[in-house]
Protein backbone atom coordinates (compact mmCIF):
# COMPACT_ATOMS: atom_id res chain seq x y z
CA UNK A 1 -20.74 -0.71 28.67
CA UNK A 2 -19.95 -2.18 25.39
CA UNK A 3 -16.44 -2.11 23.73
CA UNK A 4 -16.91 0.06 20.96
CA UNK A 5 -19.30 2.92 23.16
CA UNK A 6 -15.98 3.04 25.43
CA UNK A 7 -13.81 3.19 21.89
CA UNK A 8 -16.34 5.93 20.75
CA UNK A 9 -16.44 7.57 23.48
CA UNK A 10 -12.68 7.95 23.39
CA UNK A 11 -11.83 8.44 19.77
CA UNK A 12 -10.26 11.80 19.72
CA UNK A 13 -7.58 10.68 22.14
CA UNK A 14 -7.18 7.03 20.92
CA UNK A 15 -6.53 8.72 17.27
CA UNK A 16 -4.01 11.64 18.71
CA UNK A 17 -2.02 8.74 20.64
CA UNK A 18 -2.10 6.46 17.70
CA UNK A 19 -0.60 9.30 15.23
CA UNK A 20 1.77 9.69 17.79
CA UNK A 21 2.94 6.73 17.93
CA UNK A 22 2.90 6.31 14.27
CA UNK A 23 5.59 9.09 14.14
CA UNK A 24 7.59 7.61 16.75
CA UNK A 25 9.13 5.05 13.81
CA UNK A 26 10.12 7.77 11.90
CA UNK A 27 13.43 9.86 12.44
CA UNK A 28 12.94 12.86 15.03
CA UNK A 29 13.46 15.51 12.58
CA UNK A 30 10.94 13.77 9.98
CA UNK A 31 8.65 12.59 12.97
CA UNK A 32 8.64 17.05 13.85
CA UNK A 33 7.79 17.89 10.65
CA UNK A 34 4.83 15.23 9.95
CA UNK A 35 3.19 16.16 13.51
CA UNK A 36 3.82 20.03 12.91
CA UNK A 37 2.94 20.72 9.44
CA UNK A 38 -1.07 20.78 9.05
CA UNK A 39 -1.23 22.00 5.36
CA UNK A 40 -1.96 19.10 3.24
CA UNK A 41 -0.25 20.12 0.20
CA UNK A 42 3.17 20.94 2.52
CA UNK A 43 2.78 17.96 4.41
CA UNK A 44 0.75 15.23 2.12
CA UNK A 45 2.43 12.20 4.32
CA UNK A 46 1.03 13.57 7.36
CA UNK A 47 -2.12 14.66 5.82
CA UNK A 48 -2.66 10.71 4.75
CA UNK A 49 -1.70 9.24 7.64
CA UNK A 50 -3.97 11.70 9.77
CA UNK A 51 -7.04 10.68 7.29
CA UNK A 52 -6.41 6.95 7.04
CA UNK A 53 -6.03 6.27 10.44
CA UNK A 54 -9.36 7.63 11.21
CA UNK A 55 -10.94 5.96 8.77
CA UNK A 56 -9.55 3.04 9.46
CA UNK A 57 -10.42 3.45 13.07
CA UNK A 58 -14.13 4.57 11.94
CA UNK A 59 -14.42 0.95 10.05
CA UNK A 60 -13.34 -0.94 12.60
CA UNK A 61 -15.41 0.73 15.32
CA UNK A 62 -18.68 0.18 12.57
CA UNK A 63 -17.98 -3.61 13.21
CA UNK A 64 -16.42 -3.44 9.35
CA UNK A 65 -14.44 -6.69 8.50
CA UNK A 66 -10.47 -6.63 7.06
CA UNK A 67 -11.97 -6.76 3.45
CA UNK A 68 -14.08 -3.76 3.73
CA UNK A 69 -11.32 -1.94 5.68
CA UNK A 70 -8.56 -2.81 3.32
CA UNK A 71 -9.10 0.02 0.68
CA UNK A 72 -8.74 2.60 3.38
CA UNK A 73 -4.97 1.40 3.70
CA UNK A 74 -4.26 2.54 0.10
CA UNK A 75 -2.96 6.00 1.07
CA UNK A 76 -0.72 4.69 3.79
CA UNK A 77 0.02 1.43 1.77
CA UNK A 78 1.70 3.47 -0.45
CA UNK A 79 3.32 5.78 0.87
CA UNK A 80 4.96 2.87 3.39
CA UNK A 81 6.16 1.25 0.14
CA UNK A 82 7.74 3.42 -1.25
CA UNK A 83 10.36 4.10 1.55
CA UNK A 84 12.85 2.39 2.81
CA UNK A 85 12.69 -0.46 5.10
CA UNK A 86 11.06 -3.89 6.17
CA UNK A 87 7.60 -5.20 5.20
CA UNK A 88 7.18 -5.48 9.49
CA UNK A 89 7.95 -1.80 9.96
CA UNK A 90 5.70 -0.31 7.00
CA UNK A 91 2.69 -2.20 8.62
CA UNK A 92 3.46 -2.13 12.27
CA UNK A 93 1.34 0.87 12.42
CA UNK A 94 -1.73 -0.81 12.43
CA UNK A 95 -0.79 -2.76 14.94
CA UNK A 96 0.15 0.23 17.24
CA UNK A 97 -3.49 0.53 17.40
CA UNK A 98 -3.80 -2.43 19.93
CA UNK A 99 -1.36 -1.22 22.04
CA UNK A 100 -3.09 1.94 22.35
CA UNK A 101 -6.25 0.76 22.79
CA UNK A 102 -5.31 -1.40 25.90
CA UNK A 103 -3.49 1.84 26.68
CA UNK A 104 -6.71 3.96 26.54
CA UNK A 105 -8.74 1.37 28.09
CA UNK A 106 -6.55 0.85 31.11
CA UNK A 107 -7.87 -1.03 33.93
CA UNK A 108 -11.32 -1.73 31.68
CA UNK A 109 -9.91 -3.79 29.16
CA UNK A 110 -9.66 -6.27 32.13
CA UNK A 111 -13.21 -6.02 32.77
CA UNK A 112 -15.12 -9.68 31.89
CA UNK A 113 -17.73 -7.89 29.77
CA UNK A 114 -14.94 -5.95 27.75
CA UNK A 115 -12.21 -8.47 27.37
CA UNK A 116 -13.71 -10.47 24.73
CA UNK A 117 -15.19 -8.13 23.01
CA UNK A 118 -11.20 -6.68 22.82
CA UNK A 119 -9.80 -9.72 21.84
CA UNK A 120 -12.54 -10.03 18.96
CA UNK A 121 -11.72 -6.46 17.93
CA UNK A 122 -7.77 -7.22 18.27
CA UNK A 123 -8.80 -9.86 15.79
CA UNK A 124 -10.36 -7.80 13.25
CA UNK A 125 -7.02 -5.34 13.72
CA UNK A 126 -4.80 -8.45 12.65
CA UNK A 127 -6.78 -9.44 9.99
CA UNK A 128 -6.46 -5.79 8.26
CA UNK A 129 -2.89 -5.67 9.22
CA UNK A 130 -2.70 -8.75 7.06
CA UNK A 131 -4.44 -6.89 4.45
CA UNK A 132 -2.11 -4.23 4.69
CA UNK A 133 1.10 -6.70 4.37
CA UNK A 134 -0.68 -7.92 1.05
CA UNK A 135 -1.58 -4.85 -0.17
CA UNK A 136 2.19 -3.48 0.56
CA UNK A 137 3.56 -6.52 -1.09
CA UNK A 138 1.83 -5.66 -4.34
CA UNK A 139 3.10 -2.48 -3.97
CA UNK A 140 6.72 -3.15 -3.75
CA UNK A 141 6.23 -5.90 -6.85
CA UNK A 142 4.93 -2.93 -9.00
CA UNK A 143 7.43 -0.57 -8.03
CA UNK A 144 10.25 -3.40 -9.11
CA UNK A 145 8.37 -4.02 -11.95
CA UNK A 146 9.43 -0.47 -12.76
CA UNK A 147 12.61 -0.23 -11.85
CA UNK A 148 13.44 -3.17 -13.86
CA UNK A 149 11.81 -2.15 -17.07
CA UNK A 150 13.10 1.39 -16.24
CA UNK A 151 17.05 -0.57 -15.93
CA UNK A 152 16.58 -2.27 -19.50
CA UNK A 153 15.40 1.11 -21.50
CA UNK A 154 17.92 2.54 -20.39
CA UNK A 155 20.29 -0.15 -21.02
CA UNK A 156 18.44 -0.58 -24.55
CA UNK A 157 19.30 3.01 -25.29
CA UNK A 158 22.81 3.52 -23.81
CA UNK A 159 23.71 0.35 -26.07
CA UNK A 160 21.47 2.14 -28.91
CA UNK A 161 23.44 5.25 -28.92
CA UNK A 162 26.86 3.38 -28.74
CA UNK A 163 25.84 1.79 -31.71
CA UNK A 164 25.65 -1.34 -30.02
CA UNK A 165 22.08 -2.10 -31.57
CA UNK A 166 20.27 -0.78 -34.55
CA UNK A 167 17.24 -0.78 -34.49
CA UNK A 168 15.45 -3.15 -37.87
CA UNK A 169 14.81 -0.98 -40.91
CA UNK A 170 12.12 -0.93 -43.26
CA UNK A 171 13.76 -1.47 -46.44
CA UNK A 172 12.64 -1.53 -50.35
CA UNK A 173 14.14 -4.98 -50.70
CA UNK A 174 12.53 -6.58 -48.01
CA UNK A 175 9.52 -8.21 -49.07
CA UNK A 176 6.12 -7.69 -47.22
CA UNK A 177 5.00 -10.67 -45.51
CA UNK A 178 2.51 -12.25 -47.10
CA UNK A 179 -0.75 -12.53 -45.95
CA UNK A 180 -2.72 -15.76 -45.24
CA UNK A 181 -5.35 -15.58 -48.43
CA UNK A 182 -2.51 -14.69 -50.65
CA UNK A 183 0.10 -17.90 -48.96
CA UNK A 184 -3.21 -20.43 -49.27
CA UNK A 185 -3.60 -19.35 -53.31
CA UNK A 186 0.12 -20.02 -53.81
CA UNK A 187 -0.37 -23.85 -52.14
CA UNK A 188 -3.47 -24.44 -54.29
CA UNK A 189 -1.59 -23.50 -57.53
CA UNK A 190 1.18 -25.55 -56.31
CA UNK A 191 -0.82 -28.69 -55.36
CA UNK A 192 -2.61 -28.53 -59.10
């Protein structure tokens, strides 16, 4: 029997371990809530982790490579990025999935005919957990990005309302600048 007919075969129970052991890195009381709450709108972090993982566990078992697999991260990309804690622990989840694979396979994933189609398929896992690390990376940047501009208006308007900075004025006595046609003319006259 081929590697992904076993994987098929035991999908519903390879995707309830894997959530599991999703919510295992997150604090008990967090970890209760995410496995308990089913409404999507209560519960929007469980909800995404519940769809991405089987999607992501769809495209891998359709033979899909990291860079077709990589926009079904988003959701969980996101989410990851946003909370505290290490790059490794944001994307660890994906590989969770090989350990509960081998875990689901038991004694077959020792079987000749099995074992390197695993270690291909472990492959493809790696590659979209490196996917995930890039896509999580541009996630934090932006989310910097943010903060920072977020840090100078503020400080732009804390110093504007001390009186620190006022902002330039229009004024009668300022000239307009002149335009291009009108600074050429004023050379020709000049040169004549």
């Amino acid at each position: 029997m081929k590697l992904t007919e076993l994987l098929s075969e035991k999908r519903p129970a390879i995707l309830n371990r894997w959530f599991d052991v999703i919510l295992e890195t997150y604090h008990a009381d967090t970890s209760i809530f995410l496995k308990n709450q089913k409404d999507q709108f209560a519960n929007p972090i469980g909800y995404t982790l519940k769809q991405g993982t089987e999607a992501i566990l769809d495209a891998l078992l359709s033979g899909a490579d990291a860079e077709k697999a990589a926009p079904l991260l988003d959701g969980i990309i996101r989410i990851r990025a946003v909370q505290e804690g290490l790059p490794s622990s944001a994307i660890v989840f994906i590989l969770l999935l090989k350990v509960v694979i081998r875990e689901m396979l038991g004694e077959s994933a020792h079987d000749r005919s099995v074992a390197g189609e695993l270690v291909e398929f472990e492959s493809r896992i790696d590659a979209v957990a490196l996917r995930a690390f890039d896509s999580f990376m541009k996630c934090r940047e932006k989310i910097y990005e943010i903060k920072t501009n977020e840090t100078k208006n503020m400080t732009f308007r804390l110093l504007q309302k001390a009186q620190m900075i006022s902002q330039p004025k229009e004024s009668a006595e300022t000239p307009a600048p002149e335009s291009a046609e009108k600074k050429e003319m004023t050379n020709q006259k000049q040169k004549r």
